[in-house]
N, C-alpha and C. Protein backbone atom coordinates (compact mmCIF):
# COMPACT_ATOMS: atom_id res chain seq x y z
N UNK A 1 -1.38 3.83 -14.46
CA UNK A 1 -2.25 4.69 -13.68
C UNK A 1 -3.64 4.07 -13.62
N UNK A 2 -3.77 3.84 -12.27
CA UNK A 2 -5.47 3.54 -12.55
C UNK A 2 -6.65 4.11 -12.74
N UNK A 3 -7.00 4.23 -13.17
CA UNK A 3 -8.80 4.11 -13.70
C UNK A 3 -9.78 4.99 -12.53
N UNK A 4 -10.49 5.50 -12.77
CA UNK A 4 -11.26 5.65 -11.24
C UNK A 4 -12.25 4.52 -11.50
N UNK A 5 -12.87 3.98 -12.22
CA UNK A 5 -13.63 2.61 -12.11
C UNK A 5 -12.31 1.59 -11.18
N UNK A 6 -11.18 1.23 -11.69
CA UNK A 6 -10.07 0.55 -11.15
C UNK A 6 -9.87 1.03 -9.51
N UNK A 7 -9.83 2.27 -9.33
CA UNK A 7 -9.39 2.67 -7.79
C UNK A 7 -10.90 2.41 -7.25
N UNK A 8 -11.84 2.45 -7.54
CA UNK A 8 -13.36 1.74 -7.20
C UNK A 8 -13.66 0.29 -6.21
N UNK A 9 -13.12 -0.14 -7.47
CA UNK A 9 -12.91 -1.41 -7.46
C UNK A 9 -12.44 -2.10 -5.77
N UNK A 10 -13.04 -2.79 -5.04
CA UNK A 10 -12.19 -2.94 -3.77
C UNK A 10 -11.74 -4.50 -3.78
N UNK A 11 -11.46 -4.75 -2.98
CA UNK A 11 -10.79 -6.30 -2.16
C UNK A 11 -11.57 -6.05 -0.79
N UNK A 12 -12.11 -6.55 0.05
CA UNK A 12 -11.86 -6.89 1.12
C UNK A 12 -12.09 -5.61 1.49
N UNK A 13 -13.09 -4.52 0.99
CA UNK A 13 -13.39 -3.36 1.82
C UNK A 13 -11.62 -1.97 1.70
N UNK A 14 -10.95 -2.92 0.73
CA UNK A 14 -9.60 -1.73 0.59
C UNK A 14 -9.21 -1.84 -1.13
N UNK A 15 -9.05 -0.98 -1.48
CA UNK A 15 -8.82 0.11 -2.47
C UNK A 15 -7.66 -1.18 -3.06
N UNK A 16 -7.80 -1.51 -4.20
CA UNK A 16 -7.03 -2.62 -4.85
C UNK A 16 -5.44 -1.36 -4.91
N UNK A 17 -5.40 -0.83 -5.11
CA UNK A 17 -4.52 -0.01 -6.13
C UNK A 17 -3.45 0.34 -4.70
N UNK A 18 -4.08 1.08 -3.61
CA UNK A 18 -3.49 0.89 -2.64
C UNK A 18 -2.81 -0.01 -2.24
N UNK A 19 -3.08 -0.93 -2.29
CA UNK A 19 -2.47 -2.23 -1.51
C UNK A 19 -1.26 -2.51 -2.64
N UNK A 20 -1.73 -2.16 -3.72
CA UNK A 20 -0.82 -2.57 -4.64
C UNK A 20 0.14 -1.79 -4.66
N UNK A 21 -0.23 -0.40 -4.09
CA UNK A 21 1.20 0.17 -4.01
C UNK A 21 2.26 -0.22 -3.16
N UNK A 22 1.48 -0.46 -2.16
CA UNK A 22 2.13 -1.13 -0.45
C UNK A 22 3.13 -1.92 -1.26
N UNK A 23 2.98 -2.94 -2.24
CA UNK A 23 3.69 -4.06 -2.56
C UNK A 23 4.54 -3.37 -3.77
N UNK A 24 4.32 -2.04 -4.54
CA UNK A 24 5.67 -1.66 -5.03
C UNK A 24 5.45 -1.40 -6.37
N UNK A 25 4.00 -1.51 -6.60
CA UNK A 25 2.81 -0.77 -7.66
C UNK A 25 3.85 -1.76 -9.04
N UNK A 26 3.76 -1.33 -10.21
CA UNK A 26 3.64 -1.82 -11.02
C UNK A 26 5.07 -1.99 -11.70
N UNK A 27 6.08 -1.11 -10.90
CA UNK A 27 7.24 -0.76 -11.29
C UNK A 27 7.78 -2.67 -10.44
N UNK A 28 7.27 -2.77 -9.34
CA UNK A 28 7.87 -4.16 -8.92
C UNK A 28 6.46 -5.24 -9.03
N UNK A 29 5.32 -5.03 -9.16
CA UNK A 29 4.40 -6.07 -9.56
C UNK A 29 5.08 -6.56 -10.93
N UNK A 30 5.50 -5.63 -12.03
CA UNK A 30 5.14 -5.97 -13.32
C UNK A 30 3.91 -6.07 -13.87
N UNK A 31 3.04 -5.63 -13.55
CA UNK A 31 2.06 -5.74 -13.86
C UNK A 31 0.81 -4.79 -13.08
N UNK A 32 -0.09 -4.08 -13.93
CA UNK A 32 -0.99 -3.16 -13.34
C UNK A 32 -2.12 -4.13 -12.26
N UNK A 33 -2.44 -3.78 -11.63
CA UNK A 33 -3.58 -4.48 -10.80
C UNK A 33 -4.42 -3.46 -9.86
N UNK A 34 -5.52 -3.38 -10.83
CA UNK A 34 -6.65 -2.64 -10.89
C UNK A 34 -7.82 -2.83 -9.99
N UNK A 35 -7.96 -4.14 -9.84
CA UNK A 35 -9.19 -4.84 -9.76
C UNK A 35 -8.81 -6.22 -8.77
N UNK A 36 -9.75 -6.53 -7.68
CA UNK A 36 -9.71 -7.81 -6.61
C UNK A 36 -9.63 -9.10 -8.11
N UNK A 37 -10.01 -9.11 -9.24
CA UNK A 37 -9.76 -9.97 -9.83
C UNK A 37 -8.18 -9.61 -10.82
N UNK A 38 -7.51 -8.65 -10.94
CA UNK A 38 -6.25 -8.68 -10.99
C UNK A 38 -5.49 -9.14 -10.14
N UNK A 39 -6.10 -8.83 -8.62
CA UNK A 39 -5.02 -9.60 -7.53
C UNK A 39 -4.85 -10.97 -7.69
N UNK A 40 -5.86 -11.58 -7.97
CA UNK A 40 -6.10 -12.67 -7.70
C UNK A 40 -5.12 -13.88 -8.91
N UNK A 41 -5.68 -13.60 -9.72
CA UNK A 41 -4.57 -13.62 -11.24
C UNK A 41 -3.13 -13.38 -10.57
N UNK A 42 -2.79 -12.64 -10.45
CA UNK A 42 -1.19 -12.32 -9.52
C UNK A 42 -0.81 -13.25 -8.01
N UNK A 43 -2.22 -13.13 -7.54
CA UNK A 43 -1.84 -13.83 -6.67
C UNK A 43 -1.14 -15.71 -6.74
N UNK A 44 -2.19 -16.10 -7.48
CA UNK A 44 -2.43 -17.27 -8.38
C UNK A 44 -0.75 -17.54 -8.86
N UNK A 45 -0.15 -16.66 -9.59
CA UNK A 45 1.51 -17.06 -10.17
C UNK A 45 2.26 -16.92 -8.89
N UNK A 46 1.72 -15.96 -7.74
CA UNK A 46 3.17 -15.62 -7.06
C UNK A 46 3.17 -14.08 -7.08
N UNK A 47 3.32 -13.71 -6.06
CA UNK A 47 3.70 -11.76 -6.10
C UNK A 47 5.73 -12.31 -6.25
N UNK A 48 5.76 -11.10 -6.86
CA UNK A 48 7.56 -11.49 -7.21
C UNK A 48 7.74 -10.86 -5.60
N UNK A 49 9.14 -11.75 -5.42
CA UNK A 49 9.63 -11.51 -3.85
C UNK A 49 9.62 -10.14 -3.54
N UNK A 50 10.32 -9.15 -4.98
CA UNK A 50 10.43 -8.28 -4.62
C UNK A 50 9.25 -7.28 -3.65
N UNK A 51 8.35 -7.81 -4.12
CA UNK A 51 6.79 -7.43 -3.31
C UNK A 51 7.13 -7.27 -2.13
N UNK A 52 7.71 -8.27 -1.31
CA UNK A 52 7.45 -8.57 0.16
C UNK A 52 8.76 -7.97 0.56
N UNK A 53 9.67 -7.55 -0.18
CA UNK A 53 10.87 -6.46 0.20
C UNK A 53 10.27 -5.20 -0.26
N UNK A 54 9.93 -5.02 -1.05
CA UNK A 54 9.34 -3.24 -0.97
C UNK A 54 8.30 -2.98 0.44
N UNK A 55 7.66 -3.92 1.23
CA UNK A 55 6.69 -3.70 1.61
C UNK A 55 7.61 -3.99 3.25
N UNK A 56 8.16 -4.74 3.36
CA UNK A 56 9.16 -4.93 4.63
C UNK A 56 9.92 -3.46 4.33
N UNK A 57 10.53 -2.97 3.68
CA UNK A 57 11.25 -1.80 3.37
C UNK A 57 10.76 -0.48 3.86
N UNK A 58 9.16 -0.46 3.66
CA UNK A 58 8.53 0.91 4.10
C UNK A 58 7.44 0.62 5.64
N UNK A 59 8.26 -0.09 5.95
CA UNK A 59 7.35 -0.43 6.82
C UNK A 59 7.81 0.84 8.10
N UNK A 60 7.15 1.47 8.99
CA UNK A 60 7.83 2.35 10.03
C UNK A 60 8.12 1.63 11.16
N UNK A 61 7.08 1.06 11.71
CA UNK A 61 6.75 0.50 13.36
C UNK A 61 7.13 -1.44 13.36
N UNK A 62 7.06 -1.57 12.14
CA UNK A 62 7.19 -3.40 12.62
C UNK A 62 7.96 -4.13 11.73
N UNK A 63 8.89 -2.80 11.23
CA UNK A 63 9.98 -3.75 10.48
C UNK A 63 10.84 -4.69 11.12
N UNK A 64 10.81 -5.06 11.95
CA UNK A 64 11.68 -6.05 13.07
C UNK A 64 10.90 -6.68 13.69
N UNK A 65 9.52 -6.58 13.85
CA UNK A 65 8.51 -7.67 14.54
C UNK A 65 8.42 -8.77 14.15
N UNK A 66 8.80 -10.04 15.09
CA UNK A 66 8.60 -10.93 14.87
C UNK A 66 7.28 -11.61 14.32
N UNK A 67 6.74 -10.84 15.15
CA UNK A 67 4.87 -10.94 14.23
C UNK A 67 4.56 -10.72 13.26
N UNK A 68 5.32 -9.94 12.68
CA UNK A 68 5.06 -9.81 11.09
C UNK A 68 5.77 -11.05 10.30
N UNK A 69 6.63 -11.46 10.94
CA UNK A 69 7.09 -12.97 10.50
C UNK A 69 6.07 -13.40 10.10
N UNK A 70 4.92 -13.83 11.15
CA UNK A 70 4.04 -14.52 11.60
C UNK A 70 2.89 -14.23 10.50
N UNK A 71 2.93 -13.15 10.72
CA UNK A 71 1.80 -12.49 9.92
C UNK A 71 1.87 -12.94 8.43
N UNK A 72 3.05 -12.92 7.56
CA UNK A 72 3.36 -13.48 6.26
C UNK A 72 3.93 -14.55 6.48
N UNK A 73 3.61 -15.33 7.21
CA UNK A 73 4.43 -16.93 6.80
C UNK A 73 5.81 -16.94 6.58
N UNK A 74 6.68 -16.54 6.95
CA UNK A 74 8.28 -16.55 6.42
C UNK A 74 8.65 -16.05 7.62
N UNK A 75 9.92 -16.87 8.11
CA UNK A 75 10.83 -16.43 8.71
C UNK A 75 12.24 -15.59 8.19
N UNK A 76 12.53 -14.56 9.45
CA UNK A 76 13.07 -13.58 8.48
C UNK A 76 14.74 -13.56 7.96
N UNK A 77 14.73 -15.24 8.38
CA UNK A 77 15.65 -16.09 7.61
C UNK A 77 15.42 -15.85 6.40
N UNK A 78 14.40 -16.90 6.07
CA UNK A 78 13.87 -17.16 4.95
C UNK A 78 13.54 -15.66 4.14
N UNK A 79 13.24 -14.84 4.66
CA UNK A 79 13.15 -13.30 3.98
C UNK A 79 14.49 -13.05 3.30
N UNK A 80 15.52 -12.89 4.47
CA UNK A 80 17.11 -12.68 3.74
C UNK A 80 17.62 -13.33 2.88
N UNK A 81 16.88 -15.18 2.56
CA UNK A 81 17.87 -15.61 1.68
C UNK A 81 16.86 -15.27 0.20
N UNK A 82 15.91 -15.36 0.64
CA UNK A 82 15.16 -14.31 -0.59
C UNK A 82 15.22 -13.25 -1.33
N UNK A 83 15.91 -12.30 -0.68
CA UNK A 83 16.58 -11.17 -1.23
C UNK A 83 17.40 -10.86 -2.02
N UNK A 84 18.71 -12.45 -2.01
CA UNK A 84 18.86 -12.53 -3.21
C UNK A 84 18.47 -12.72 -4.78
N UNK A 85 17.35 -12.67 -4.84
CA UNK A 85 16.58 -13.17 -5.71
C UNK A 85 15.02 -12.86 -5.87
N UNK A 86 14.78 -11.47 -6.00
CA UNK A 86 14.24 -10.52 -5.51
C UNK A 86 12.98 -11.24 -7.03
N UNK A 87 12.89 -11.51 -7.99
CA UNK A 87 12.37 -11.73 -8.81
C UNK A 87 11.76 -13.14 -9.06
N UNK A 88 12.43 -14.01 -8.01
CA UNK A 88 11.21 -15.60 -7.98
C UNK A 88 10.33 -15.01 -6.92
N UNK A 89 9.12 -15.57 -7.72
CA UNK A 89 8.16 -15.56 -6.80
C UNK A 89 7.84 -15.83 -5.61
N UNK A 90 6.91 -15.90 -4.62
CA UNK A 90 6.75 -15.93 -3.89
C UNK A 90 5.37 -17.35 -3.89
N UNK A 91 5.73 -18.47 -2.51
CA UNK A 91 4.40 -19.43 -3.14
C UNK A 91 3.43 -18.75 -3.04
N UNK A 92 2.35 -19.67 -3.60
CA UNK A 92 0.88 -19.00 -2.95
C UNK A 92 0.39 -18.71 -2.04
N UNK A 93 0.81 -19.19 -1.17
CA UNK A 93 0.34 -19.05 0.31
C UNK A 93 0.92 -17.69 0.75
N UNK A 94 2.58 -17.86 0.38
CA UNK A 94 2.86 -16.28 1.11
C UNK A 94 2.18 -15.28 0.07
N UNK A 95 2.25 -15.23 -0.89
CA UNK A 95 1.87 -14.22 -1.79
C UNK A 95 0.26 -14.03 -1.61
N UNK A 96 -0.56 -14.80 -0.86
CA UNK A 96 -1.95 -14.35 -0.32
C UNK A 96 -1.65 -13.55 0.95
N UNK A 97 -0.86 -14.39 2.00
CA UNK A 97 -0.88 -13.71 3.07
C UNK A 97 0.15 -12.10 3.01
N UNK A 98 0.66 -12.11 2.32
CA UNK A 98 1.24 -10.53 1.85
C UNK A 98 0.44 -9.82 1.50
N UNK A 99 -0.28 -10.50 0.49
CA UNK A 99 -1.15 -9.38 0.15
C UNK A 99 -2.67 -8.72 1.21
N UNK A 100 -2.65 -10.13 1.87
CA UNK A 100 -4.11 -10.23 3.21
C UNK A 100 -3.12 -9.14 3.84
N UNK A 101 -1.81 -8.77 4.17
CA UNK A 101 -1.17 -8.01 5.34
C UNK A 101 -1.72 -7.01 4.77
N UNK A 102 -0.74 -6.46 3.58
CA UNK A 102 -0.86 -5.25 2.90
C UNK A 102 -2.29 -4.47 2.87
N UNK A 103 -3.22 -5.46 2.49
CA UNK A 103 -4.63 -5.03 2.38
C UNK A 103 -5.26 -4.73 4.12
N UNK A 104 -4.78 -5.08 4.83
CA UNK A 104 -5.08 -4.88 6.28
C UNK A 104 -4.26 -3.84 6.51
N UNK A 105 -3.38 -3.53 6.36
CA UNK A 105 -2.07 -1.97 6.53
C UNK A 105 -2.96 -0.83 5.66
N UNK A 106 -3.37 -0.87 4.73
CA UNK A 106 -3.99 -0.02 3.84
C UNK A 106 -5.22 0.46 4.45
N UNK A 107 -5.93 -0.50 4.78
CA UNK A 107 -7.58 -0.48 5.37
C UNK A 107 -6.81 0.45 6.68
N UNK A 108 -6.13 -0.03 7.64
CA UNK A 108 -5.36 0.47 9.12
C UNK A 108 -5.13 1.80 8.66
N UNK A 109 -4.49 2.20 7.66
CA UNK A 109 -3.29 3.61 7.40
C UNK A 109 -5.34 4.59 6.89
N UNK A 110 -5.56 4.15 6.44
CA UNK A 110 -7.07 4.75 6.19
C UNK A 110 -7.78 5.42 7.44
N UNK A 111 -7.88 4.40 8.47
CA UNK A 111 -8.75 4.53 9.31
C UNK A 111 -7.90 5.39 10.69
N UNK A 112 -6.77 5.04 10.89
CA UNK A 112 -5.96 5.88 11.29
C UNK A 112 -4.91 7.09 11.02
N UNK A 113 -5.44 7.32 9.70
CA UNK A 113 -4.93 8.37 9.13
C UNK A 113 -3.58 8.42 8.61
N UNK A 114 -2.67 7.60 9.07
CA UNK A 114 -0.95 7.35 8.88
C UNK A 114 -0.66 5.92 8.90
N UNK A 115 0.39 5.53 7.72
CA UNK A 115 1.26 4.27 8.23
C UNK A 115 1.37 4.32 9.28
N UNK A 116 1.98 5.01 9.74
CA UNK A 116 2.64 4.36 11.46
C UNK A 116 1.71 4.57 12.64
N UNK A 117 0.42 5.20 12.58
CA UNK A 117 -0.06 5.15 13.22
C UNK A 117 -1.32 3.93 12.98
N UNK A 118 -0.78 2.98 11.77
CA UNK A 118 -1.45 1.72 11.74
C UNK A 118 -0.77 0.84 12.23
N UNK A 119 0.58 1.11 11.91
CA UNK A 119 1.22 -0.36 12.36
C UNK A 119 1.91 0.12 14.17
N UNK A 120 1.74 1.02 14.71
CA UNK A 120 1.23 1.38 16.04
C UNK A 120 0.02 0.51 16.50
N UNK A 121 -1.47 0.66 15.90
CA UNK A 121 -2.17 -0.07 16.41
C UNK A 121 -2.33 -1.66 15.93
N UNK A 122 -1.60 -1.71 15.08
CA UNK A 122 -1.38 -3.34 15.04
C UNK A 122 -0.83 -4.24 15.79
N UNK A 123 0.36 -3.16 16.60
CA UNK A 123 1.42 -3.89 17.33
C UNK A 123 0.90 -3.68 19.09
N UNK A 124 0.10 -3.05 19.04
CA UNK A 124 -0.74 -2.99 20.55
C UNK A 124 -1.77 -3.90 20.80
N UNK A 125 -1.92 -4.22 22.09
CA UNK A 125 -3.23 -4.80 22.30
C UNK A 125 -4.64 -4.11 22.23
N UNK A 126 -5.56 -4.44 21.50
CA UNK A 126 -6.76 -3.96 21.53
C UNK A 126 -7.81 -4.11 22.01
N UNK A 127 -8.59 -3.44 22.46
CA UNK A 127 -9.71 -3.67 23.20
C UNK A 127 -10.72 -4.57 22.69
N UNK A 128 -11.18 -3.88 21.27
CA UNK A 128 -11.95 -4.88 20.53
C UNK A 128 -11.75 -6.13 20.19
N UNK A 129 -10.50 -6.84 20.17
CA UNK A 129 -9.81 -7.67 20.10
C UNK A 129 -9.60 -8.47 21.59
N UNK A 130 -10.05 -8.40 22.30
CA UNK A 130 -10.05 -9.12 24.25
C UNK A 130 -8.58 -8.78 24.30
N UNK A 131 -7.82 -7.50 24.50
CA UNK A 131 -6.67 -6.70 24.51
C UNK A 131 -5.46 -7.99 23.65
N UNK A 132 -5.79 -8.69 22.70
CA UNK A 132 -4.83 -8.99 21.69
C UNK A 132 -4.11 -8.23 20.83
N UNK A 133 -3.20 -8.53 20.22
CA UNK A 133 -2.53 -7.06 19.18
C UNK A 133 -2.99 -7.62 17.88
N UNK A 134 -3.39 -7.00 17.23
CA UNK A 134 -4.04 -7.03 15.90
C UNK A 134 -3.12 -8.09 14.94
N UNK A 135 -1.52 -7.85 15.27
CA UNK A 135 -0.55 -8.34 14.09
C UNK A 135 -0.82 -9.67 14.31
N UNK A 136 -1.00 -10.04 16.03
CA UNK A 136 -0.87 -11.75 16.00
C UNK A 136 -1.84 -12.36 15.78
N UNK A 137 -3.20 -11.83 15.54
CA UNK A 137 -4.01 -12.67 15.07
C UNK A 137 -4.54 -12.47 13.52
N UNK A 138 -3.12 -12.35 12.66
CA UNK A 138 -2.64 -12.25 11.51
C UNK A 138 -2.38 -13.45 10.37
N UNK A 139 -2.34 -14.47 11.91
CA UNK A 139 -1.75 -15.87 11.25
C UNK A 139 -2.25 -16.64 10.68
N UNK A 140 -4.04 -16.40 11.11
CA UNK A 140 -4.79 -17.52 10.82
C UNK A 140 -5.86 -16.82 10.17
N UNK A 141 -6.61 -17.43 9.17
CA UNK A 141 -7.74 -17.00 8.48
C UNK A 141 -8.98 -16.64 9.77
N UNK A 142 -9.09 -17.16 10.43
CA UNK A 142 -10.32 -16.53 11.59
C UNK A 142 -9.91 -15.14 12.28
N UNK A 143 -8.39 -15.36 12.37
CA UNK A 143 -8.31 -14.18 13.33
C UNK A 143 -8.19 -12.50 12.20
N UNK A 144 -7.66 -13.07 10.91
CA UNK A 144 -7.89 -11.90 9.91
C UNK A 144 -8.85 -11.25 9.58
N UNK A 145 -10.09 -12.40 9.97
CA UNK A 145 -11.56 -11.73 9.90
C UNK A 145 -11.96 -10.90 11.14
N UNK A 146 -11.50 -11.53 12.17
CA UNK A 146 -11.58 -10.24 13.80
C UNK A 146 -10.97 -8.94 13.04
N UNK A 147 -9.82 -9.15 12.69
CA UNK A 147 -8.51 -7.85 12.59
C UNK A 147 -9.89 -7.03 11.26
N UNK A 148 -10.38 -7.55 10.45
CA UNK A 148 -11.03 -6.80 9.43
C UNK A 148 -12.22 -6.11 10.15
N UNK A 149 -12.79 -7.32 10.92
CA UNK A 149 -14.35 -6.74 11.28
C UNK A 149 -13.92 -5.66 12.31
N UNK A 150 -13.15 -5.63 13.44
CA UNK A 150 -12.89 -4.52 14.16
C UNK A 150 -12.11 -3.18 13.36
N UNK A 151 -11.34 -3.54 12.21
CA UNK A 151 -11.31 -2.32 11.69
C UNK A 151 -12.67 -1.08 10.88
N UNK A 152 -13.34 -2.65 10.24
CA UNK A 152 -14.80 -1.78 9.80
C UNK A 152 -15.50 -1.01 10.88
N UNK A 153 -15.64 -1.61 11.92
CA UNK A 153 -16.41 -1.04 12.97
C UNK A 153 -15.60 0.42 13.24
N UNK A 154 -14.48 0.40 14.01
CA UNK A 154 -13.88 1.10 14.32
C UNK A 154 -14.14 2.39 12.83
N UNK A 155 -13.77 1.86 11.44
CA UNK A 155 -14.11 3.23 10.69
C UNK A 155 -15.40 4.00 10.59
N UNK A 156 -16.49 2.72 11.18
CA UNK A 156 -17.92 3.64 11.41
C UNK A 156 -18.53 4.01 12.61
N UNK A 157 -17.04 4.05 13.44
CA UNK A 157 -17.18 4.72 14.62
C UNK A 157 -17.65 3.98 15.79
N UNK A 158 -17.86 2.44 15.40
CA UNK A 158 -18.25 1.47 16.48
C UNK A 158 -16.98 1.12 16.93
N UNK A 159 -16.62 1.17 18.55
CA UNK A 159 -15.97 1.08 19.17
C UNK A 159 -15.57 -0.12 20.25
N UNK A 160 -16.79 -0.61 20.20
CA UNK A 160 -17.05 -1.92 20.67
C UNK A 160 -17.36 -2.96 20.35
């Protein structure tokens, strides 16, 4: 259970603990993660695969999007043969960009009030975005910073 100093604590403008649930909280982390410097530590070994199946699992709107491929680095080849083996890690790279998703789904489900009415506006084109969909410019570290900065705005009511 976390802490209210721990649920404090943010990443990237989103609630560490949240995101961590997204990925399957502590029962599939193995481990509590409280704090942007717990992620990071976790991130660093690998989120266990199982992470990126609890989080494909609850997904409502883009469990079949190819963009979410995109979005975590893995094809959803490569997802299925993973599944057997739900407990090797994940490299570093995916296990950042899972967690960069998750932490962008969390910040989204916040500001739009519902999962699915985040991954609704992920999978649309947006205005703030020059009518791009939020998921595809998921792939690359520049476009994660658009997808963040238009969500901040958008939660303080800047629209443009």
């Amino acid at each position: 259970m976390a802490t209210a100093h721990g649920r404090a604590m943010e990443a990237g403008g989103t609630d560490v603990q949240r995101v961590a649930d997204l990925l399957g909280g502590t029962r599939v982390l193995r481990q509590p993660v409280r704090t942007a410097l717990d992620a990071h530590e976790m991130l660093v070994k690998g989120l266990p695969g199982g992470a990126l199946e609890h989080l494909v699992g609850h997904l409502v709107v883009l469990k079949r999007s190819t963009s979410f491929e995109k979005a975590v680095g893995m094809s959803l080849r490569t997802f299925q043969r993973r599944r057997d083996d739900p407990a090797r890690p994940l490299s570093q790279e995916q296990s950042g960009r899972t967690w960069k998703f998750a932490e962008i789904l969390a910040k989204a489900t916040v500001v739009f009030g519902s999962q699915e009415a985040a991954e609704q506006w992920l999978d649309r084109p947006a205005v703030g975005l020059d009518q791009r969909r939020p998921i595809d410019l998921l792939s690359t570290p520049a476009g994660v910073e658009l997808v963040e900065e238009l969500l901040t705005r958008l939660e303080h009511g800047v629209y443009v």
